[in-house]
C-alpha atoms as a PDB file:
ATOM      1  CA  UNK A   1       1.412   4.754 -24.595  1.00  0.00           C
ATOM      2  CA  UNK A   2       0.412   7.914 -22.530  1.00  0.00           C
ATOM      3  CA  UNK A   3      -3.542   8.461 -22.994  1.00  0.00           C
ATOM      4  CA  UNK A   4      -4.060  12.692 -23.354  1.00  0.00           C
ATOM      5  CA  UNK A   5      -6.922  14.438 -21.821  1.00  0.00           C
ATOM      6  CA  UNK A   6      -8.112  17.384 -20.006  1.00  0.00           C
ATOM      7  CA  UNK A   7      -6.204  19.205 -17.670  1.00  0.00           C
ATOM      8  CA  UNK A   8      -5.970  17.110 -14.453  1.00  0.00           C
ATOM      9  CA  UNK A   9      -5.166  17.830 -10.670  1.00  0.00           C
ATOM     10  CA  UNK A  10      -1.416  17.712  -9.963  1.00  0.00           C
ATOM     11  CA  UNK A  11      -2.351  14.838  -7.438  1.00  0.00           C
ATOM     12  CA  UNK A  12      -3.630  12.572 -10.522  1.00  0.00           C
ATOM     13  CA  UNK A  13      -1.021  13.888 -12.779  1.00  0.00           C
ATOM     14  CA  UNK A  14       1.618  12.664 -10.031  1.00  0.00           C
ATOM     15  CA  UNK A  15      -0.005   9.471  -9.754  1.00  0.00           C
ATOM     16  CA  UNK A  16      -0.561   8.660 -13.593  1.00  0.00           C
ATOM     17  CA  UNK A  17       3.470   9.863 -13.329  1.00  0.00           C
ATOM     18  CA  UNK A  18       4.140   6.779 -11.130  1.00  0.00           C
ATOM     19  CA  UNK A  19       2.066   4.442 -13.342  1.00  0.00           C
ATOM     20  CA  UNK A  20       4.530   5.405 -16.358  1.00  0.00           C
ATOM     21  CA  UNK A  21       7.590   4.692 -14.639  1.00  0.00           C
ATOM     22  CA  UNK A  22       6.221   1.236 -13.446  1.00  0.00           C
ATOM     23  CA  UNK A  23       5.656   0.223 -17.005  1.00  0.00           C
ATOM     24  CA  UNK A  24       8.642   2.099 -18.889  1.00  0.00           C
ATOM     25  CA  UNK A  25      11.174   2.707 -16.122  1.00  0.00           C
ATOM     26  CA  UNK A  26      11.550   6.057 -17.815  1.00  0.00           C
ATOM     27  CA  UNK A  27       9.545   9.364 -19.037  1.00  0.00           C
ATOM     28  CA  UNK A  28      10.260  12.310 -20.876  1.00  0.00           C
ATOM     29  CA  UNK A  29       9.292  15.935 -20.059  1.00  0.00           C
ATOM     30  CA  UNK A  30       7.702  16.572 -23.630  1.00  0.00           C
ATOM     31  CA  UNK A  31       5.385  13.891 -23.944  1.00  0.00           C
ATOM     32  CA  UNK A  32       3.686  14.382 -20.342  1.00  0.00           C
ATOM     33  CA  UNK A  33       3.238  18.207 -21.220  1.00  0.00           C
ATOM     34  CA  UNK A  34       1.419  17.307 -24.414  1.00  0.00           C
ATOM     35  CA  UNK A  35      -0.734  14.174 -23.045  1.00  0.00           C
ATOM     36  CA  UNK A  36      -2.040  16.143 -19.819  1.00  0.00           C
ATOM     37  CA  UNK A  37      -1.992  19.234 -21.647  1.00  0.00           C
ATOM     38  CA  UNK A  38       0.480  21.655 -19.062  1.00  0.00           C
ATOM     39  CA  UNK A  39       3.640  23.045 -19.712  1.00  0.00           C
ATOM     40  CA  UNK A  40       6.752  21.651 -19.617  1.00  0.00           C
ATOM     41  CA  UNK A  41       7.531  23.819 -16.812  1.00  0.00           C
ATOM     42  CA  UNK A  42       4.588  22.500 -14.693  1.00  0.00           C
ATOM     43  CA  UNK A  43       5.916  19.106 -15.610  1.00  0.00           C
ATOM     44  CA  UNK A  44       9.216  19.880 -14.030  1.00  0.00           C
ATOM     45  CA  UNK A  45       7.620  21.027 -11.025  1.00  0.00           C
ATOM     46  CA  UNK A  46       5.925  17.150 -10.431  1.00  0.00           C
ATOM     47  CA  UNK A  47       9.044  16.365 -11.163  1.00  0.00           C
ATOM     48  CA  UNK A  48      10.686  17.626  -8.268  1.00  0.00           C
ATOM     49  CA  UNK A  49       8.456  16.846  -6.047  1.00  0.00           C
ATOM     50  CA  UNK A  50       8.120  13.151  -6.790  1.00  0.00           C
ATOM     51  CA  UNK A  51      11.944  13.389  -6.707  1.00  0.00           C
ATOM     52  CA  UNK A  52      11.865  14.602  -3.358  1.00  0.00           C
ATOM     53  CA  UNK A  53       9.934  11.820  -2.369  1.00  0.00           C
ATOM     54  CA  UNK A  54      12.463   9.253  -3.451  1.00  0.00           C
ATOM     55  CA  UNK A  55      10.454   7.779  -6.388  1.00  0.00           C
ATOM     56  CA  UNK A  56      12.326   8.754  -8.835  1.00  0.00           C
ATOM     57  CA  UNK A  57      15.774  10.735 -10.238  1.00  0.00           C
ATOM     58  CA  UNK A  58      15.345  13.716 -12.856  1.00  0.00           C
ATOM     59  CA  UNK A  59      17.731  13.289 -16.035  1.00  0.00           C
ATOM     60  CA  UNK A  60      18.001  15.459 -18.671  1.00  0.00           C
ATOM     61  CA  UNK A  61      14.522  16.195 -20.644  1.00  0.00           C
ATOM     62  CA  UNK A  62      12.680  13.632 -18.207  1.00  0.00           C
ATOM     63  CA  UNK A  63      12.683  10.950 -15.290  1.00  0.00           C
ATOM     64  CA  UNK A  64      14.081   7.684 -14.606  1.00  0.00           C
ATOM     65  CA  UNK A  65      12.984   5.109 -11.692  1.00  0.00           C
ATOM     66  CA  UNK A  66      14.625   4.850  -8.912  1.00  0.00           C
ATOM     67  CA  UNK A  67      14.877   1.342  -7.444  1.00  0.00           C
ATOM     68  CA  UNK A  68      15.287   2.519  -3.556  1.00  0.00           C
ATOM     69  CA  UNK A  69      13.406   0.708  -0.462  1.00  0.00           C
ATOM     70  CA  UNK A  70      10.786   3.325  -0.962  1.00  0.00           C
ATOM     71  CA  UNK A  71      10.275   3.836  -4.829  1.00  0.00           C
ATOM     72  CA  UNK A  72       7.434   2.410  -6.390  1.00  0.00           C
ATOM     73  CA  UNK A  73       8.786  -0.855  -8.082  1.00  0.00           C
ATOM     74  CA  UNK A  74       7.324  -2.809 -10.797  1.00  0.00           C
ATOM     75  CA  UNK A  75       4.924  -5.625  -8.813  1.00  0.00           C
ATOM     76  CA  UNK A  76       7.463  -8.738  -9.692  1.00  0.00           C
ATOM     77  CA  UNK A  77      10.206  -6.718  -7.623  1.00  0.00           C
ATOM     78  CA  UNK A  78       8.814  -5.584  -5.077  1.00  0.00           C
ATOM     79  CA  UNK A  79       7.008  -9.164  -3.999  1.00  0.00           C
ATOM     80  CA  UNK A  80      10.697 -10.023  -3.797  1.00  0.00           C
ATOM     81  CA  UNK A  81      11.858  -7.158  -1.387  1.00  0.00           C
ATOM     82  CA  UNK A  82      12.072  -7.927   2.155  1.00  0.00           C
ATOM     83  CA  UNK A  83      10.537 -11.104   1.838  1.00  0.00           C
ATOM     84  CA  UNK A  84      12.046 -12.674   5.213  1.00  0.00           C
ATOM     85  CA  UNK A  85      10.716  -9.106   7.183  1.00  0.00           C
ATOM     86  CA  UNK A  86       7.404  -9.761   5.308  1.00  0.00           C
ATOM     87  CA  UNK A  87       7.406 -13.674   6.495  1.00  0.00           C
ATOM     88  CA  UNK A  88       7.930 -12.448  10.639  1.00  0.00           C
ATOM     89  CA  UNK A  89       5.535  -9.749  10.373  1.00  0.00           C
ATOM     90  CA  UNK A  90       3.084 -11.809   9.098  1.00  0.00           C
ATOM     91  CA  UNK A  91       3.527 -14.375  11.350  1.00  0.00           C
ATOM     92  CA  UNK A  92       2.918 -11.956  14.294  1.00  0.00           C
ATOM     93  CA  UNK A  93      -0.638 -10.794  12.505  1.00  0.00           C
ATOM     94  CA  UNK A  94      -1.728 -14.570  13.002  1.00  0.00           C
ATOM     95  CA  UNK A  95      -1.391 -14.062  16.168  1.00  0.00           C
ATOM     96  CA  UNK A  96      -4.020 -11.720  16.525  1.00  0.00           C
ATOM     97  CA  UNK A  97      -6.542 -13.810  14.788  1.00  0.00           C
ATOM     98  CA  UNK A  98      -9.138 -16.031  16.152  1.00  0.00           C
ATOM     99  CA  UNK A  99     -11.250 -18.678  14.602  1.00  0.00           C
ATOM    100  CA  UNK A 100     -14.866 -17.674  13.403  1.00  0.00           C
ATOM    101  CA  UNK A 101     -13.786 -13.861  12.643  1.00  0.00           C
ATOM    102  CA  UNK A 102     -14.357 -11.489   9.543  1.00  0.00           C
ATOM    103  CA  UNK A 103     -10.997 -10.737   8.214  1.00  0.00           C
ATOM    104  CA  UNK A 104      -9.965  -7.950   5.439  1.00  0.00           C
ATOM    105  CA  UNK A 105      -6.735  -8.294   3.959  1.00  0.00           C
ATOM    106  CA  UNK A 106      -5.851  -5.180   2.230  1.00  0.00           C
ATOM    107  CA  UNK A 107      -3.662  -5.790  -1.133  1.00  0.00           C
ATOM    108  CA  UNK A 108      -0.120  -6.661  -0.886  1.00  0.00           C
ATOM    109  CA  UNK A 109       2.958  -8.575  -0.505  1.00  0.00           C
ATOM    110  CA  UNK A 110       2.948  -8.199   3.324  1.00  0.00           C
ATOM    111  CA  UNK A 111      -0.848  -9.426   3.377  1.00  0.00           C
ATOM    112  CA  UNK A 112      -0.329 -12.201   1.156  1.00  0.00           C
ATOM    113  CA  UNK A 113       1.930 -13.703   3.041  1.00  0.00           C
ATOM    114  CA  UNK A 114      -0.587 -13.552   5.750  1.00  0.00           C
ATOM    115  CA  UNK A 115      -2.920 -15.061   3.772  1.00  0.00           C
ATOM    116  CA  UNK A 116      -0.857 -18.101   3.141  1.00  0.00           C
ATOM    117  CA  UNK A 117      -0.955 -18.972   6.972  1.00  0.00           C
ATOM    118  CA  UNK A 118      -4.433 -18.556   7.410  1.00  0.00           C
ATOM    119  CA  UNK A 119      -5.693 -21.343   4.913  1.00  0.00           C
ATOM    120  CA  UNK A 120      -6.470 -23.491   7.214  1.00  0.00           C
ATOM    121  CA  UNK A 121      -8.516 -21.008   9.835  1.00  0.00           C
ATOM    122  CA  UNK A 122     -12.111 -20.896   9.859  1.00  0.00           C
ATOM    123  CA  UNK A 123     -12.674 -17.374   8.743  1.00  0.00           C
ATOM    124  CA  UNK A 124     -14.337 -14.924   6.243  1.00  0.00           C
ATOM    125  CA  UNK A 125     -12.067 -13.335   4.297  1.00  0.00           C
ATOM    126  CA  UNK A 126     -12.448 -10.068   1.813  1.00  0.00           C
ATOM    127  CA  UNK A 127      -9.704  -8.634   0.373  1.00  0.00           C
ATOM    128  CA  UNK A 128      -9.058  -6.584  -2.911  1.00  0.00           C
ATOM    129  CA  UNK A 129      -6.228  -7.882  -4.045  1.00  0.00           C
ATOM    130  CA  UNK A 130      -6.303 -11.320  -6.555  1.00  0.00           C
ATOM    131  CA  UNK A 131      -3.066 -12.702  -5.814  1.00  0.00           C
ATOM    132  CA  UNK A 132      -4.223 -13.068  -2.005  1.00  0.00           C
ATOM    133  CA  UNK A 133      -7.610 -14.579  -3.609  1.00  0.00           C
ATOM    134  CA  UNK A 134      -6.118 -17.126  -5.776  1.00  0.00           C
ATOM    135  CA  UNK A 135      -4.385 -18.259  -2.907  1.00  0.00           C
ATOM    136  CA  UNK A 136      -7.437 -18.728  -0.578  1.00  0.00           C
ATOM    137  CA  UNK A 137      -9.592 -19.886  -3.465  1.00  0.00           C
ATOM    138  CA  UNK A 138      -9.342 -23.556  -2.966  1.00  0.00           C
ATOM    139  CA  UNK A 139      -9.572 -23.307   1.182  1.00  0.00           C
ATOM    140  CA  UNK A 140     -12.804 -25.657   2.185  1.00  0.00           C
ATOM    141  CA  UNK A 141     -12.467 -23.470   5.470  1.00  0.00           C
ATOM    142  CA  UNK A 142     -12.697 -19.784   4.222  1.00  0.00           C
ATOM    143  CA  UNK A 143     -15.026 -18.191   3.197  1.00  0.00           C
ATOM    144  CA  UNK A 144     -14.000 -15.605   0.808  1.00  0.00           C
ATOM    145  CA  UNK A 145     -15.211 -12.315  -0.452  1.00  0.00           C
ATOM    146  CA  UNK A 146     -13.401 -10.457  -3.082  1.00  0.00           C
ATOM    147  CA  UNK A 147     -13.952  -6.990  -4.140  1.00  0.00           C
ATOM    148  CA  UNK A 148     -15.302  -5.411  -7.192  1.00  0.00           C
ATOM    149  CA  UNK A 149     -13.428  -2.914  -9.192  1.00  0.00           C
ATOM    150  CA  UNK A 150     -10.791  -2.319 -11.352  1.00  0.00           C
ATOM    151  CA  UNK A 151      -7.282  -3.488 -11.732  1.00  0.00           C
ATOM    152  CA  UNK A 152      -4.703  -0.949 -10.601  1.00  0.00           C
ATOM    153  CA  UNK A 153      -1.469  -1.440 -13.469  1.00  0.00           C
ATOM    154  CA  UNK A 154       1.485  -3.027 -12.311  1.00  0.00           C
ATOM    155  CA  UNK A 155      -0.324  -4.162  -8.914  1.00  0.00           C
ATOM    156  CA  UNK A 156      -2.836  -7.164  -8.064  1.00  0.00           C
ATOM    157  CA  UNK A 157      -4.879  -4.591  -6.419  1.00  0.00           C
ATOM    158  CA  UNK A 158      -8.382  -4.084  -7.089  1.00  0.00           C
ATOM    159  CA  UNK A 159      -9.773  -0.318  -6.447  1.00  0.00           C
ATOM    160  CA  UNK A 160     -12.288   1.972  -7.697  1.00  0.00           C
ATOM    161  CA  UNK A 161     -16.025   2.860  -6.627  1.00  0.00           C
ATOM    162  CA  UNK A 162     -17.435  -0.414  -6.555  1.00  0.00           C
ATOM    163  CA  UNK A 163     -14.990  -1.284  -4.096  1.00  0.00           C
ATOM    164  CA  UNK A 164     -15.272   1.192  -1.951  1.00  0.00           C
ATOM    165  CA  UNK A 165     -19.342   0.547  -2.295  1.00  0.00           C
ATOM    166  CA  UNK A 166     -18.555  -3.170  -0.577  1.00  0.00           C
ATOM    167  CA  UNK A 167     -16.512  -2.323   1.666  1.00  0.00           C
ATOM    168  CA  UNK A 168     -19.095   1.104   3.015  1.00  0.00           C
ATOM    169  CA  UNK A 169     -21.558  -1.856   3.824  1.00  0.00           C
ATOM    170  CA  UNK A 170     -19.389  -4.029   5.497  1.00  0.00           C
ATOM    171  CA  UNK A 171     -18.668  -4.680   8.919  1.00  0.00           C
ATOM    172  CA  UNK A 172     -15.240  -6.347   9.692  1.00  0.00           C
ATOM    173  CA  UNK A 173     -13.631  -7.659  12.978  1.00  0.00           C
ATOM    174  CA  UNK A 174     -10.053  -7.054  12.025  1.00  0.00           C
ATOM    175  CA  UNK A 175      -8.574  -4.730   9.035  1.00  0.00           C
ATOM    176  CA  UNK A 176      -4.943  -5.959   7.846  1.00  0.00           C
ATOM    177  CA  UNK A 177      -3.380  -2.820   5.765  1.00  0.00           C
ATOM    178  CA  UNK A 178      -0.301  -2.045   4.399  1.00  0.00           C
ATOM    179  CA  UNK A 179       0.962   1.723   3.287  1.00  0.00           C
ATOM    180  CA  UNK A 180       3.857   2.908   1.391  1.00  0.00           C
ATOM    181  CA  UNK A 181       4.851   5.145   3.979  1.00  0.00           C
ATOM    182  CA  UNK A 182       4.642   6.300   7.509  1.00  0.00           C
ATOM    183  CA  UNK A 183       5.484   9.507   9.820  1.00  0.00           C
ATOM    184  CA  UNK A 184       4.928  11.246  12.879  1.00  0.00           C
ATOM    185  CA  UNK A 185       3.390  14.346  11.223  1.00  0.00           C
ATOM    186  CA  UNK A 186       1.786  13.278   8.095  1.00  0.00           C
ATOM    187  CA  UNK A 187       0.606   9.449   9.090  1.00  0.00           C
ATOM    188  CA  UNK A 188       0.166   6.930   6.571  1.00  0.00           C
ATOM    189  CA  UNK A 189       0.428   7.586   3.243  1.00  0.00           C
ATOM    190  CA  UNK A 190       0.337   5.985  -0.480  1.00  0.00           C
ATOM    191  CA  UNK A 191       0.851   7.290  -3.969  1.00  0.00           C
ATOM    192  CA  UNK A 192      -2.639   6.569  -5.858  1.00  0.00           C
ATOM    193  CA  UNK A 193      -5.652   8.303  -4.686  1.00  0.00           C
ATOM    194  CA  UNK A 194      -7.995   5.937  -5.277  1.00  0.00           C
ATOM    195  CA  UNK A 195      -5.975   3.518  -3.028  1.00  0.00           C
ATOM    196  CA  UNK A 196      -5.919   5.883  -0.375  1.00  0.00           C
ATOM    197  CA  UNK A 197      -9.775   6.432  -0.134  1.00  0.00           C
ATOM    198  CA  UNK A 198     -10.326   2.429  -0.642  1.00  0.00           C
ATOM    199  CA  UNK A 199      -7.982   2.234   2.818  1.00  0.00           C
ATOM    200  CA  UNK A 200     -10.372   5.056   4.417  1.00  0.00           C
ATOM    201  CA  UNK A 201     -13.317   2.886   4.021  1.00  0.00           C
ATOM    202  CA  UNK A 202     -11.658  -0.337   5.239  1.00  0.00           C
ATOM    203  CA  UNK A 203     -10.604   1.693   8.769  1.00  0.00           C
ATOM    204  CA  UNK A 204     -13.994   2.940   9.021  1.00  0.00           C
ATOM    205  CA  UNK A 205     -15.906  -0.181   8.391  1.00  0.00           C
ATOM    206  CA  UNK A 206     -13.641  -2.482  10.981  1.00  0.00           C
ATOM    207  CA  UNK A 207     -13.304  -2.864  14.473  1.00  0.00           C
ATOM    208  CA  UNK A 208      -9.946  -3.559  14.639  1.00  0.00           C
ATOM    209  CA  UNK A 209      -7.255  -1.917  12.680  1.00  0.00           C
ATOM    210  CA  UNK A 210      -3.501  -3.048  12.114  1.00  0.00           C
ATOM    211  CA  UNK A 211      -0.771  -1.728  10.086  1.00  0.00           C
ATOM    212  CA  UNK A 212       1.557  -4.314   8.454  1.00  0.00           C
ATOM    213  CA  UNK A 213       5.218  -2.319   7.665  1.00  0.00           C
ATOM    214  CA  UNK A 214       8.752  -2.956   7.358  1.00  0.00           C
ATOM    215  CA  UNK A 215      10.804  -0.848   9.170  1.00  0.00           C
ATOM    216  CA  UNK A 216      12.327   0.737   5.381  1.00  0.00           C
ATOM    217  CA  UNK A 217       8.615   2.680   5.645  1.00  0.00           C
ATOM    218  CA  UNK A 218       9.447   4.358   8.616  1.00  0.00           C
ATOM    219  CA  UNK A 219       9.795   8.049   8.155  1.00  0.00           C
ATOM    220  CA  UNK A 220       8.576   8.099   4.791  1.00  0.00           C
ATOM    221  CA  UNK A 221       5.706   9.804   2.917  1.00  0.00           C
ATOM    222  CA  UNK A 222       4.424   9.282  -0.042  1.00  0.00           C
ATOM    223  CA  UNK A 223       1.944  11.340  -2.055  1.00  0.00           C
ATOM    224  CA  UNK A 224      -1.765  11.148  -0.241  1.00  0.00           C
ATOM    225  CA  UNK A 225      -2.274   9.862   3.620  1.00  0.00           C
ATOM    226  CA  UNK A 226      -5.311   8.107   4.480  1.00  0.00           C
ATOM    227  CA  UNK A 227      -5.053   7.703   8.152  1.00  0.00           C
ATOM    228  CA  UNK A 228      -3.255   9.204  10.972  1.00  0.00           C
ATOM    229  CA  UNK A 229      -1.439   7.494  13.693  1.00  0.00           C
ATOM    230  CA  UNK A 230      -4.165   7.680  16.210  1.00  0.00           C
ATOM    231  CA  UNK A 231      -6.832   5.739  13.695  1.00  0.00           C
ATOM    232  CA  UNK A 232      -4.409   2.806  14.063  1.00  0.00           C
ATOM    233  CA  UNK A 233      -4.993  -0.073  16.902  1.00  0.00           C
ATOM    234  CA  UNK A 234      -1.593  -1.930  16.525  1.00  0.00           C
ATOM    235  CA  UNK A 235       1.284  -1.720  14.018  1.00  0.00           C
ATOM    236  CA  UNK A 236       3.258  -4.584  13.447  1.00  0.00           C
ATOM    237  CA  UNK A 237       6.716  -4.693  12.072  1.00  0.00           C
ATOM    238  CA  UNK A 238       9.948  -6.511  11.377  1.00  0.00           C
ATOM    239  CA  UNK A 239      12.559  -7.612  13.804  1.00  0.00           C
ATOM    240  CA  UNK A 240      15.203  -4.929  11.428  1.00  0.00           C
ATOM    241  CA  UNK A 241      12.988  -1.833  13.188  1.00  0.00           C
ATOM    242  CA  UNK A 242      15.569  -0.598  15.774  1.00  0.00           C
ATOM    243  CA  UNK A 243      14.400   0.253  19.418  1.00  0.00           C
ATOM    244  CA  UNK A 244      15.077   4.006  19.412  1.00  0.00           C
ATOM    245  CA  UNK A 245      12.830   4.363  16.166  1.00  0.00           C
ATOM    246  CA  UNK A 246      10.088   2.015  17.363  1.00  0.00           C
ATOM    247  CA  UNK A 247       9.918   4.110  20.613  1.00  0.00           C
ATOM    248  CA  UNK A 248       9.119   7.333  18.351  1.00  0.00           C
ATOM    249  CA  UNK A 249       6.196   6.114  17.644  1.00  0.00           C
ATOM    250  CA  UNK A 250       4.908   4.282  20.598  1.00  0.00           C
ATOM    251  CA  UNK A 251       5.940   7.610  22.297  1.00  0.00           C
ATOM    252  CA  UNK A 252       2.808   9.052  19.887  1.00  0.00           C
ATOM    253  CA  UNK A 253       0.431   6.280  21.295  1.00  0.00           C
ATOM    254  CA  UNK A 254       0.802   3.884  18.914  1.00  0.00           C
ATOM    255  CA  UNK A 255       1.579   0.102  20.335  1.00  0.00           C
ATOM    256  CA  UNK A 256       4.099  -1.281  18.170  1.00  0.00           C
ATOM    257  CA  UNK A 257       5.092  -5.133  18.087  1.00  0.00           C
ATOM    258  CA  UNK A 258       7.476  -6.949  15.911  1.00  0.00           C
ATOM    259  CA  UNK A 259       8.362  -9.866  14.731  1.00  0.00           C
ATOM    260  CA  UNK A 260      11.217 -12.697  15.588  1.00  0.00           C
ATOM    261  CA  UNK A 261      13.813 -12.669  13.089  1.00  0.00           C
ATOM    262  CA  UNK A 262      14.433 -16.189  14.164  1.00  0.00           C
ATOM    263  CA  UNK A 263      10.646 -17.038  12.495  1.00  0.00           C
END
């Protein structure tokens, strides 16, 4: 059911958008003018632009999802995308830990299967997301922190003030964060707001900061970056990321590893 209310930013209207589509698969034109109280032709507009960006195709009189490597896909689908680029890159981050550290694994599938190797590591660990929490609940060697907040639908992320409240006094060795896109111009990016300012705070309160990506985010934006290229320590991808794109970037500064296909 789509909740009315006041007039809201296109940003939040483009987000809330999103949301919809993750729970229906589909939306119609009419019923967004009338619960966020714009016209139809405004609607279109959002349309278009979140259209542009590959979430989603425009039918007649509304929206449908589109299931692409870059659309925003109902959480039980997209934990199944990828998987065996998600395995190698997360391998490659447990490299880069060492015993005894403070850890914060940002929500996601990439991150949770990071957190599956680390169970056994002596290490704190705070992370937002619940999936990644159940799984290190029952460690006897982590020590685990989970942020406050709210629920974001169709994800196991938790964002919101309180979380950004933590995370403002923390202070973190490493900072494991995943995006929905990446690009040489407009850096890292993801669709919900609140997500994006959450991410702010983790880069600010940790020392070091790596990006966790398969090589389908590469050249992709979505609606709101939190970080550019140069607030990045290390990005680490899948072995699929060919050698000509991967040089784009390290070109920019940005070291670049990936991982072996071969596990």
């Amino acid at each position: 059911m789509i909740e009315g209310g006041r007039t809201m930013l296109s940003e939040v209207r483009h987000s809330k958008i999103i949301e919809l589509l993750n729970q229906a698969g589909s939306i119609k034109v009419s019923e967004l003018s009338k619960a966020y109280q714009v016209t139809e032709k405004t609607i279109r507009e959002d349309l278009e632009k979140l259209e542009a960006s590959g979430i989603l195709k425009r039918v007649h009189g509304g929206a449908v999802l589109v299931e692409s490597s870059n659309s925003m896909l109902p959480i039980h689908k997209r934990r199944v995308r990828q998987q065996a680029e998600k395995e190698q890159i997360a391998a490659e981050a447990y490299q880069w830990i060492e015993d005894g550290q403070i850890i914060l694994l940002d929500g996601g599938s990439t991150t949770l299967e990071l957190a599956k190797l680390i169970q056994y590591r002596s290490l704190t660990v705070i992370t937002n997301d619940t999936k990644i929490a159940a799984t290190l609940a029952e460690s006897p060697h982590i020590e685990l922190c989970i942020l406050g907040g709210y629920r974001r639908k169709g994800t196991y992320t938790i964002i919101g003030p309180s979380a950004i409240q933590m995370v403002d006094e923390l202070n973190v060795d490493i900072a494991f964060l995943g995006c929905t896109g990446i690009d040489l111009e407009r850096g890292i990016s993801v669709f919900h707001r609140d997500e994006a300012e959450l991410k702010k705070r983790m880069i600010k309160a940790s020392k070091k900061k790596i990006l966790l990506t398969d090589h389908t985010k590469f050249d992709q934006t979505a609606l709101i970056s939190f970080a550019s290229l140069k607030e990045i320590d290390l990005l680490i991808t899948d072995a699929e990321a060919d050698d000509t794109l991967i040089a784009k970037y390290s070109e920019q500064g940005l070291e670049v590893r990936r991982g072996n296909a071969e596990g």
